[in-house]
PDB file of N, CA and C in Angstrom:
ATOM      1  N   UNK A   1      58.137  24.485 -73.268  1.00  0.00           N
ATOM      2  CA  UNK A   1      57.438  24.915 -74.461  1.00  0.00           C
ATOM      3  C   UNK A   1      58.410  24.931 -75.620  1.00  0.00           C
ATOM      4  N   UNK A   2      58.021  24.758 -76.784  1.00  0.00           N
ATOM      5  CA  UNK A   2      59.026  24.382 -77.870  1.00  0.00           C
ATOM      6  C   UNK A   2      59.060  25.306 -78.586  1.00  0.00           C
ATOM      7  N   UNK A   3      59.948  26.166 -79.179  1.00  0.00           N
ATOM      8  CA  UNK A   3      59.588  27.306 -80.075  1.00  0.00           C
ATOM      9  C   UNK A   3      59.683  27.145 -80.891  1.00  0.00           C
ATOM     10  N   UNK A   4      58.908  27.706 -81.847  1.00  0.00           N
ATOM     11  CA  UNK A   4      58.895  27.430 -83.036  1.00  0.00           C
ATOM     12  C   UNK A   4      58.999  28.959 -83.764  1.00  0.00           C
ATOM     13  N   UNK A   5      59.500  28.761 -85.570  1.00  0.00           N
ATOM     14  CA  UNK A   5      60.195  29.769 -86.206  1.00  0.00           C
ATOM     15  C   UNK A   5      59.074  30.641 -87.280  1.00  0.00           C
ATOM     16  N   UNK A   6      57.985  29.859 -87.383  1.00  0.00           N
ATOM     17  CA  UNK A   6      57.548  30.775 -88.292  1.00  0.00           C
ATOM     18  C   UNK A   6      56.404  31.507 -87.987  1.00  0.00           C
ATOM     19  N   UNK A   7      55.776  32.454 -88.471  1.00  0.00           N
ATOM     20  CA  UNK A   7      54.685  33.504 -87.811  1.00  0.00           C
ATOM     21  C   UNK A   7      53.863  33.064 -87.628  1.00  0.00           C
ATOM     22  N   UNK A   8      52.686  32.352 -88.274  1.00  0.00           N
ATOM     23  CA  UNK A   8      51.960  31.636 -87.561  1.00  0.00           C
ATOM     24  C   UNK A   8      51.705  31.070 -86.082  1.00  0.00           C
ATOM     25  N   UNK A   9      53.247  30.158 -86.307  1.00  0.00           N
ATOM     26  CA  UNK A   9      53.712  29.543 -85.175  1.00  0.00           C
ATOM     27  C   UNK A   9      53.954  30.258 -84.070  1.00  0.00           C
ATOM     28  N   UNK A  10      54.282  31.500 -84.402  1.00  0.00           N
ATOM     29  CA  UNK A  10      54.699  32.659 -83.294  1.00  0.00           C
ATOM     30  C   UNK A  10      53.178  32.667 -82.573  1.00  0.00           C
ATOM     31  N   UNK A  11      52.513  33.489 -83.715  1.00  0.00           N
ATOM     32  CA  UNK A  11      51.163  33.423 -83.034  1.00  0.00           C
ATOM     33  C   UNK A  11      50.244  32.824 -82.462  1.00  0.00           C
ATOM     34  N   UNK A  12      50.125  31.292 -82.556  1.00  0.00           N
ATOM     35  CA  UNK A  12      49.566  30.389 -82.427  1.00  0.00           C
ATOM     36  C   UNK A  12      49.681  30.125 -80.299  1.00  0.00           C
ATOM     37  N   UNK A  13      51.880  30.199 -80.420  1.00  0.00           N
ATOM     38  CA  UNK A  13      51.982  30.084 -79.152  1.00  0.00           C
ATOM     39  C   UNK A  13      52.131  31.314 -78.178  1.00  0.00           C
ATOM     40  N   UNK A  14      51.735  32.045 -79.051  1.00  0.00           N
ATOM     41  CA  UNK A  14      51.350  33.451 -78.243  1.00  0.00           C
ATOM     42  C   UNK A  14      49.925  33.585 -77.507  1.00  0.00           C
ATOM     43  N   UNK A  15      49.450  33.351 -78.472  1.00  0.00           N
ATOM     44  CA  UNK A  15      47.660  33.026 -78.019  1.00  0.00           C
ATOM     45  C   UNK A  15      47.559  32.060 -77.108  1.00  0.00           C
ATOM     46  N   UNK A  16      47.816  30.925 -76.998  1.00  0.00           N
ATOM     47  CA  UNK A  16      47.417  30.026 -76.626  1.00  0.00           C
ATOM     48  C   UNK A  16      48.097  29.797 -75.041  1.00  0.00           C
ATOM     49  N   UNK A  17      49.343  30.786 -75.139  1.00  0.00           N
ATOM     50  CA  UNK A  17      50.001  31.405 -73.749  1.00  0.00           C
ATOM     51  C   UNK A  17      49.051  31.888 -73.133  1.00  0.00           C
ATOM     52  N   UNK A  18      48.707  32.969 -73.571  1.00  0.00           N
ATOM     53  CA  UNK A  18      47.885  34.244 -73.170  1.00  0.00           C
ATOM     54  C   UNK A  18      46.563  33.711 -72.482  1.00  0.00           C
ATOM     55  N   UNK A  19      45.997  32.634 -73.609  1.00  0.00           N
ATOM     56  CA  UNK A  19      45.073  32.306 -72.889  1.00  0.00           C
ATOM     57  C   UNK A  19      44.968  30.802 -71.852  1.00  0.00           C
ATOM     58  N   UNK A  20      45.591  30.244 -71.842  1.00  0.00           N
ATOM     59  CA  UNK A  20      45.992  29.218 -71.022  1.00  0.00           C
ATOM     60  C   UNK A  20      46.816  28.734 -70.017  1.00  0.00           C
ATOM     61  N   UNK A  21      47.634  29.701 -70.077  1.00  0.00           N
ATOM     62  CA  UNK A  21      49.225  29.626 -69.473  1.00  0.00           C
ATOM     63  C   UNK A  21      49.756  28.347 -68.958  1.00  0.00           C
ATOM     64  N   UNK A  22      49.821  27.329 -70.329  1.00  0.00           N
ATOM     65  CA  UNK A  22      50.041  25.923 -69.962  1.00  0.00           C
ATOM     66  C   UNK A  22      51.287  25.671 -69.728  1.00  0.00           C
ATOM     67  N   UNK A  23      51.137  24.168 -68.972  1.00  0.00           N
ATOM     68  CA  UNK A  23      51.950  24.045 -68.111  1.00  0.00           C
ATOM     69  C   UNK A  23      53.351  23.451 -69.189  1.00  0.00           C
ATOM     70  N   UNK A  24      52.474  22.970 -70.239  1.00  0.00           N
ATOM     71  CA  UNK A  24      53.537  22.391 -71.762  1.00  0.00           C
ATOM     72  C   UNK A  24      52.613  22.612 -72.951  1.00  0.00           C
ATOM     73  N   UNK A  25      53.388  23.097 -73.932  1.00  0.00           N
ATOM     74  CA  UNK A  25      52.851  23.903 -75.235  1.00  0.00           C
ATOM     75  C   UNK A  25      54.266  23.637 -76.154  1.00  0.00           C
ATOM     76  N   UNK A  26      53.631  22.627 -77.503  1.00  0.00           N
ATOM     77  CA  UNK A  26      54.227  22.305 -78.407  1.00  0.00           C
ATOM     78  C   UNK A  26      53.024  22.844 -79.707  1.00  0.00           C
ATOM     79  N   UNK A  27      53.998  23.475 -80.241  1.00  0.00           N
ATOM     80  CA  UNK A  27      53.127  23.466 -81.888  1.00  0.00           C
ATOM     81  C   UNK A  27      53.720  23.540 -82.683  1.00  0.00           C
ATOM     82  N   UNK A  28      53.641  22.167 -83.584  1.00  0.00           N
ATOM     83  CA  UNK A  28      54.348  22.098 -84.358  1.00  0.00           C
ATOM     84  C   UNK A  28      53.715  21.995 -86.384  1.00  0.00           C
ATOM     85  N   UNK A  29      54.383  22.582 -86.734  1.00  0.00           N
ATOM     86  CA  UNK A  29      54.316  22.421 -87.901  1.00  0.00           C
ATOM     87  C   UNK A  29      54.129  21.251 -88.936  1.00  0.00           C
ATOM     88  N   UNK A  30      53.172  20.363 -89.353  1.00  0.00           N
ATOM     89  CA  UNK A  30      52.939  19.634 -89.821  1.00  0.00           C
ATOM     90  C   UNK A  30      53.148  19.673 -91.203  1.00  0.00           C
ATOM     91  N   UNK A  31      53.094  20.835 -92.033  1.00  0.00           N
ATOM     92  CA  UNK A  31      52.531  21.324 -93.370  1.00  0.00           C
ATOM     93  C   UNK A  31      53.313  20.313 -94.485  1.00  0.00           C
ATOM     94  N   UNK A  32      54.754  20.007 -94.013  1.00  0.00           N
ATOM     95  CA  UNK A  32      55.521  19.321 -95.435  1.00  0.00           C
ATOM     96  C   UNK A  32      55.032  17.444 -95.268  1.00  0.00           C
ATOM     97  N   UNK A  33      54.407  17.598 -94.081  1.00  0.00           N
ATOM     98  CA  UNK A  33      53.927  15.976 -94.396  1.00  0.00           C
ATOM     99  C   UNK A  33      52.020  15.802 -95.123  1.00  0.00           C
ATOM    100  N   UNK A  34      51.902  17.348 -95.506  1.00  0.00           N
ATOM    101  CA  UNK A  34      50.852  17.528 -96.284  1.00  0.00           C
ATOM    102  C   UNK A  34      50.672  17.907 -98.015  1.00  0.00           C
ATOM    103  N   UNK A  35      51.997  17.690 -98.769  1.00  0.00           N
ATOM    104  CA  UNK A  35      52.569  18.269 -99.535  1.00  0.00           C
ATOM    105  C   UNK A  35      51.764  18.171-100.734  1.00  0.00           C
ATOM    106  N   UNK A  36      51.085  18.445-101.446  1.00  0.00           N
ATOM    107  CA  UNK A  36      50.231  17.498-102.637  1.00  0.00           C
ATOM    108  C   UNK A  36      48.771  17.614-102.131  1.00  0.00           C
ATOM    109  N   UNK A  37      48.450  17.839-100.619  1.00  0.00           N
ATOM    110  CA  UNK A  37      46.904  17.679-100.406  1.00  0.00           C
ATOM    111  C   UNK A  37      46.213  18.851-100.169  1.00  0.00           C
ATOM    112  N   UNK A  38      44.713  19.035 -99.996  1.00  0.00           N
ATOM    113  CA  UNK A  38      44.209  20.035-100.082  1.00  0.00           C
ATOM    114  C   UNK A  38      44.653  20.622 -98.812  1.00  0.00           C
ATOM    115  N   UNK A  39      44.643  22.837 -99.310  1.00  0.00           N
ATOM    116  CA  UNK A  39      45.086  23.043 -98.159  1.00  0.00           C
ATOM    117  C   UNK A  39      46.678  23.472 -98.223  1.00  0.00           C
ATOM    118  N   UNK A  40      47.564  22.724 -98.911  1.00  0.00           N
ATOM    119  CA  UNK A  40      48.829  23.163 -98.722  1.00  0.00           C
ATOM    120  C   UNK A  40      48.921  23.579-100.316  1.00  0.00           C
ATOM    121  N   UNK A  41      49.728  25.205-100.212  1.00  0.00           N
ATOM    122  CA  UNK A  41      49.812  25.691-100.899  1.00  0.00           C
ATOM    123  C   UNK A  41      51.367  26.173-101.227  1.00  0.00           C
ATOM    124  N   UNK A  42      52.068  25.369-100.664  1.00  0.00           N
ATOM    125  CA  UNK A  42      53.392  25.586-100.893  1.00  0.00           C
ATOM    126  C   UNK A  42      54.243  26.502 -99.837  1.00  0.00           C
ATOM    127  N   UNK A  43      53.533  27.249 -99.453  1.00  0.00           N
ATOM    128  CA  UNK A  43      54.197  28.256 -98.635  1.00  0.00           C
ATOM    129  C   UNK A  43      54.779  27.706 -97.669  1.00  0.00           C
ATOM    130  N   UNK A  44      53.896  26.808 -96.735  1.00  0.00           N
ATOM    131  CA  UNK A  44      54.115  26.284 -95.377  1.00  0.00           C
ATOM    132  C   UNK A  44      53.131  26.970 -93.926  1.00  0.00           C
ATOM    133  N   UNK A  45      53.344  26.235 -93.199  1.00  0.00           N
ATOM    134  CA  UNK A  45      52.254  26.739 -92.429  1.00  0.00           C
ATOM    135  C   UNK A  45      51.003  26.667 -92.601  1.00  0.00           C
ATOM    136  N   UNK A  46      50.376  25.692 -93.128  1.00  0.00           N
ATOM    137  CA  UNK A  46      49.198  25.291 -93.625  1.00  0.00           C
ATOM    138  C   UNK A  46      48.192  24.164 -92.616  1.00  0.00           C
ATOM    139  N   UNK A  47      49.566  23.457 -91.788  1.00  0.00           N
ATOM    140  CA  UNK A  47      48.848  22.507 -91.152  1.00  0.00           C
ATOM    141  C   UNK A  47      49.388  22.666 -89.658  1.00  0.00           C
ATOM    142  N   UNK A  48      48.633  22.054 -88.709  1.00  0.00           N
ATOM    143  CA  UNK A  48      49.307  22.089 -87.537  1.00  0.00           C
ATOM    144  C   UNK A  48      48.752  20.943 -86.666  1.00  0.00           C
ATOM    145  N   UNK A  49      49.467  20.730 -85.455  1.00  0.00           N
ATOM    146  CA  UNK A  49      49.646  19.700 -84.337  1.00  0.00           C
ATOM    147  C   UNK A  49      49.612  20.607 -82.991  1.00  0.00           C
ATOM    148  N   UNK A  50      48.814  21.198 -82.066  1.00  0.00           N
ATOM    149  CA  UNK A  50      48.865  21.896 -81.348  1.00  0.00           C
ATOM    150  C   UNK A  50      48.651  20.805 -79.990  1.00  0.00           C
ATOM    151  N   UNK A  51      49.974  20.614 -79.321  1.00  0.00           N
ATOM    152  CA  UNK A  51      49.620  19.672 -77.394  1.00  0.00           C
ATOM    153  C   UNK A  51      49.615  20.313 -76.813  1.00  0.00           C
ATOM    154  N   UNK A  52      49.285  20.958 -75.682  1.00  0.00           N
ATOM    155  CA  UNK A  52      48.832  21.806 -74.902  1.00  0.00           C
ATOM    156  C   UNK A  52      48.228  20.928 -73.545  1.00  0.00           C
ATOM    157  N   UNK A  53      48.960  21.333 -72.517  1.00  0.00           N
ATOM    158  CA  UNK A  53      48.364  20.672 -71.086  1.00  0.00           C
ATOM    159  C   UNK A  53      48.582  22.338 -69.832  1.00  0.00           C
ATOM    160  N   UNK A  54      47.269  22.499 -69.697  1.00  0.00           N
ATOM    161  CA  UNK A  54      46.664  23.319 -68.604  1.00  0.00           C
ATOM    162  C   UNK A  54      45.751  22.990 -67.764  1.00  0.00           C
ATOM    163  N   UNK A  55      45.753  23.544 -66.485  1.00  0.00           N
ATOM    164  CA  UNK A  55      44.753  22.845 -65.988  1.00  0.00           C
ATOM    165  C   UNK A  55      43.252  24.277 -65.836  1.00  0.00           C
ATOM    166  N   UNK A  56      43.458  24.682 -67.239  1.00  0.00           N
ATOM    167  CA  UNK A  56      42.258  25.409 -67.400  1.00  0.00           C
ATOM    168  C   UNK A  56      41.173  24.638 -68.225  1.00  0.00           C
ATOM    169  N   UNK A  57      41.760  23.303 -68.426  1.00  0.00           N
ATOM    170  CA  UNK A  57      41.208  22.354 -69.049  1.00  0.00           C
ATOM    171  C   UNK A  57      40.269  20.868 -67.918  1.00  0.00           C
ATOM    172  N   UNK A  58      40.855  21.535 -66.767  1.00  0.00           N
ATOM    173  CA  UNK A  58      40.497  20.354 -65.576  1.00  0.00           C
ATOM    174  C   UNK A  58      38.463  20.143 -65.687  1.00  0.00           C
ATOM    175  N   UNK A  59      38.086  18.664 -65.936  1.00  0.00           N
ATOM    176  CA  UNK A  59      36.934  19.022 -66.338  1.00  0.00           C
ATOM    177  C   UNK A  59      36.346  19.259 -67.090  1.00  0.00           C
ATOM    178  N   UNK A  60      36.877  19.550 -67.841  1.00  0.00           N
ATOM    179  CA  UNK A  60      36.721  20.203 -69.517  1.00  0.00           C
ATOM    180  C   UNK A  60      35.995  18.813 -70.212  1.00  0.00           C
ATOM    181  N   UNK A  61      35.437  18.401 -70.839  1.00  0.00           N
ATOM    182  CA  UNK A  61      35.325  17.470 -72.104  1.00  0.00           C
ATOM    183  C   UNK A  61      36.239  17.241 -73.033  1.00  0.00           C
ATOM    184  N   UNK A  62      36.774  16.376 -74.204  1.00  0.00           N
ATOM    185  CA  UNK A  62      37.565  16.694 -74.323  1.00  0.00           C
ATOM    186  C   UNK A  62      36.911  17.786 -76.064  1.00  0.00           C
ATOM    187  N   UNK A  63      35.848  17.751 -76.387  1.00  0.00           N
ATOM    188  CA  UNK A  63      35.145  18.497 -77.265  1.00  0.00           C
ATOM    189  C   UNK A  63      35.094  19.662 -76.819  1.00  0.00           C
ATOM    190  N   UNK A  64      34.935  20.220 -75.624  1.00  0.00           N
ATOM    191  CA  UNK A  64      34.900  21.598 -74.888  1.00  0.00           C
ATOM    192  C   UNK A  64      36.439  21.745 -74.657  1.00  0.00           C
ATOM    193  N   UNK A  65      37.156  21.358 -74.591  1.00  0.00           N
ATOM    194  CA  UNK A  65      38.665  21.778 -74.847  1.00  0.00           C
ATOM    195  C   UNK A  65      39.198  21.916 -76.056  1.00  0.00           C
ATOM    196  N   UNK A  66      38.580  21.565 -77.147  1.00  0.00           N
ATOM    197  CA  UNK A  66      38.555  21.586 -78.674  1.00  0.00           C
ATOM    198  C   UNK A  66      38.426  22.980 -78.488  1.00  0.00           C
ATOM    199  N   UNK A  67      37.352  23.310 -78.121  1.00  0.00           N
ATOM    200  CA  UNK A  67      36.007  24.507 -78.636  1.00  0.00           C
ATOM    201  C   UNK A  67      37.378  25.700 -78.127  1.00  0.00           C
ATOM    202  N   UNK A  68      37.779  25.472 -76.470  1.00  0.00           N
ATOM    203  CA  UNK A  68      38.164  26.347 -75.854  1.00  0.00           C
ATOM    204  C   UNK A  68      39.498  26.940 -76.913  1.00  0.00           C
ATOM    205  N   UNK A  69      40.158  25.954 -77.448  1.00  0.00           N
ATOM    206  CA  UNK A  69      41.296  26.240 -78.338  1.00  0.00           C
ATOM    207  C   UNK A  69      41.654  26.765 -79.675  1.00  0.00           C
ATOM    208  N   UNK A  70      40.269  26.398 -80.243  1.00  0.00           N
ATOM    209  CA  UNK A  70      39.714  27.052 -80.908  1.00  0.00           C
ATOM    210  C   UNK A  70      39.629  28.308 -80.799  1.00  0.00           C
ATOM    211  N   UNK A  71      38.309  28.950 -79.888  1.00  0.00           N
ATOM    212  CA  UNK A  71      38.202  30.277 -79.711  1.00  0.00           C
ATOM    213  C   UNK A  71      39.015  30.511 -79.556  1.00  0.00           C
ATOM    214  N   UNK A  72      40.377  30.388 -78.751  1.00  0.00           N
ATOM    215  CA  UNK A  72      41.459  31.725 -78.149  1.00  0.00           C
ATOM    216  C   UNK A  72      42.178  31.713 -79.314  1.00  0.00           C
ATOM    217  N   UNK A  73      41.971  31.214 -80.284  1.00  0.00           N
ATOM    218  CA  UNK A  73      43.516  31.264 -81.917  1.00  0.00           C
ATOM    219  C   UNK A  73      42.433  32.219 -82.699  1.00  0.00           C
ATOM    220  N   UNK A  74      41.106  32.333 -82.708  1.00  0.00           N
ATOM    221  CA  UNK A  74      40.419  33.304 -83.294  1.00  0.00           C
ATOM    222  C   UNK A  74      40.261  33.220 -84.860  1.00  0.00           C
ATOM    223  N   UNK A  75      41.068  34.305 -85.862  1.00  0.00           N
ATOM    224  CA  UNK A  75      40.572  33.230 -87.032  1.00  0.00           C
ATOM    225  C   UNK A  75      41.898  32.674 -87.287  1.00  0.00           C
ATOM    226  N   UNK A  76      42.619  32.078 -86.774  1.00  0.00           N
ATOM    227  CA  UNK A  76      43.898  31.203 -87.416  1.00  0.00           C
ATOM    228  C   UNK A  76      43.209  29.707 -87.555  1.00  0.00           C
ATOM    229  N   UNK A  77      41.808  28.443 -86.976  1.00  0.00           N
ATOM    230  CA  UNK A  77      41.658  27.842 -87.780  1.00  0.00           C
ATOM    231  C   UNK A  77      40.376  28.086 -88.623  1.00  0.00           C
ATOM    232  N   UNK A  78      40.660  27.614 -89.878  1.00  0.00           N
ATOM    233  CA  UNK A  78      39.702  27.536 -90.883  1.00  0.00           C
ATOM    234  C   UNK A  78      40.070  28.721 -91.821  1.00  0.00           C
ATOM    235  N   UNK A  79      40.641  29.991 -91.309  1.00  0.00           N
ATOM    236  CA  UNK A  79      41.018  30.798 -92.071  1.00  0.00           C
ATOM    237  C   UNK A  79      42.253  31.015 -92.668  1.00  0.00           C
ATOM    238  N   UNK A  80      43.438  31.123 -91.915  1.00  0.00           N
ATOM    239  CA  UNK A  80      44.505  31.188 -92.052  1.00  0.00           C
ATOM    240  C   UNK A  80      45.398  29.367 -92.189  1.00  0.00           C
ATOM    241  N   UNK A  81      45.028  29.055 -91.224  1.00  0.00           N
ATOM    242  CA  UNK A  81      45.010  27.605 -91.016  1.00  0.00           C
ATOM    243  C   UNK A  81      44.390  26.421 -91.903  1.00  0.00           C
ATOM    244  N   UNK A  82      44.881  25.981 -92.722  1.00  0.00           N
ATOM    245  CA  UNK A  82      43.909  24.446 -93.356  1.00  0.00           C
ATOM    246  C   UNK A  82      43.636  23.514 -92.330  1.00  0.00           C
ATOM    247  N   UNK A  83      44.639  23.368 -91.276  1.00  0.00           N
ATOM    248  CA  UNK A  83      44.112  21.639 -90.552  1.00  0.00           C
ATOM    249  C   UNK A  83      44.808  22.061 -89.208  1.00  0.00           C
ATOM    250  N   UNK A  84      44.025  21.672 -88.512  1.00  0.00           N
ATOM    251  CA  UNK A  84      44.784  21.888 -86.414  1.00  0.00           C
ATOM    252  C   UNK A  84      44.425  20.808 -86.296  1.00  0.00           C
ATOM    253  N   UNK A  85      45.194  19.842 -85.526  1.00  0.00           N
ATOM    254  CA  UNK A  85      44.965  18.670 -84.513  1.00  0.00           C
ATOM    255  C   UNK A  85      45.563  19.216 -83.453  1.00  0.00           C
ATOM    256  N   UNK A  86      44.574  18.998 -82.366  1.00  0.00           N
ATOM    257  CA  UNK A  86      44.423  19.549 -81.390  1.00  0.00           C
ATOM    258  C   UNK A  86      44.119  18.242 -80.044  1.00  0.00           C
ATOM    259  N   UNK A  87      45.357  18.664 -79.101  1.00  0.00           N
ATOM    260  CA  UNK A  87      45.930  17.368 -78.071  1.00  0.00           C
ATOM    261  C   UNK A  87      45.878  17.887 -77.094  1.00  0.00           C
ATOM    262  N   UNK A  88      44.765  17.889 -76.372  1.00  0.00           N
ATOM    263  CA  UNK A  88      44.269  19.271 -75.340  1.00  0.00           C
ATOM    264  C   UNK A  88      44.026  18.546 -73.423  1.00  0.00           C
ATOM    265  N   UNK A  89      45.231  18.767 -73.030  1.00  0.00           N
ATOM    266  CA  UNK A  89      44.595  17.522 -71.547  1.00  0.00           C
ATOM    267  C   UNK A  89      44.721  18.738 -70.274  1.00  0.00           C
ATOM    268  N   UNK A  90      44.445  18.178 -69.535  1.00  0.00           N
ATOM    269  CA  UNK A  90      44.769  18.820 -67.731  1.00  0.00           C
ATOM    270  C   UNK A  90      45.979  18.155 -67.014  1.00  0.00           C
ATOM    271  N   UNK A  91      46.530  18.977 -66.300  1.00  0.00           N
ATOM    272  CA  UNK A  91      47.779  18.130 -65.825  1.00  0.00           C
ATOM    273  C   UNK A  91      47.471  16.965 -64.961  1.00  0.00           C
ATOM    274  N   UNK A  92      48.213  15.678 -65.223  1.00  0.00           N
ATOM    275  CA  UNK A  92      48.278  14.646 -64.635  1.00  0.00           C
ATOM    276  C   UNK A  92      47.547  13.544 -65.508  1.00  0.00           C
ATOM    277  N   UNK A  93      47.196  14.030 -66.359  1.00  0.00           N
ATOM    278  CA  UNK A  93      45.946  13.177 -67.532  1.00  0.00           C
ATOM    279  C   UNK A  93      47.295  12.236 -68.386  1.00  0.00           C
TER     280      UNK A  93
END
């Protein structure tokens, strides 16, 4: 799992621990390759890249593994969050 430094980021792979306990968890910060577009407001932490492989995902769709990743971050997208891409598999995929 890759750590990452800023609060968001803290939280993001806190949650997504908690609720998945994947087997690999990267989230990374996208925000300065968003610099100028809607959504980034200078601060940082605006955008994200979340990979994630659990096999709480085995079966899953890959739209119902969207959904699932979604719910467990709660309001971090759409609220806190401008943009998640979201790379959601089962192990061995």
């Amino acid at each position: 799992m890759e750590a990452m430094t800023g609060s968001i980021a803290r939280e993001i792979t806190a949650l997504l621990t908690a609720a998945f306990a994947p087997d690999h968890l990267d989230v990374i910060d996208d925000s300065d390759h968003h610099r100028g577009h809607a959504g980034h407001d200078g601060t940082g932490e605006s955008h994200f890249t979340v990979a994630i492989e659990s096999a709480a995902f085995a079966g899953q769709s890959r739209l119902q593994r969207q959904r699932m990743v979604i719910a467990a971050l709660g309001d971090i997208p759409g609220q806190r969050v401008h943009a998640l891409a979201i790379r959601a598999r089962a192990p061995g995929e």
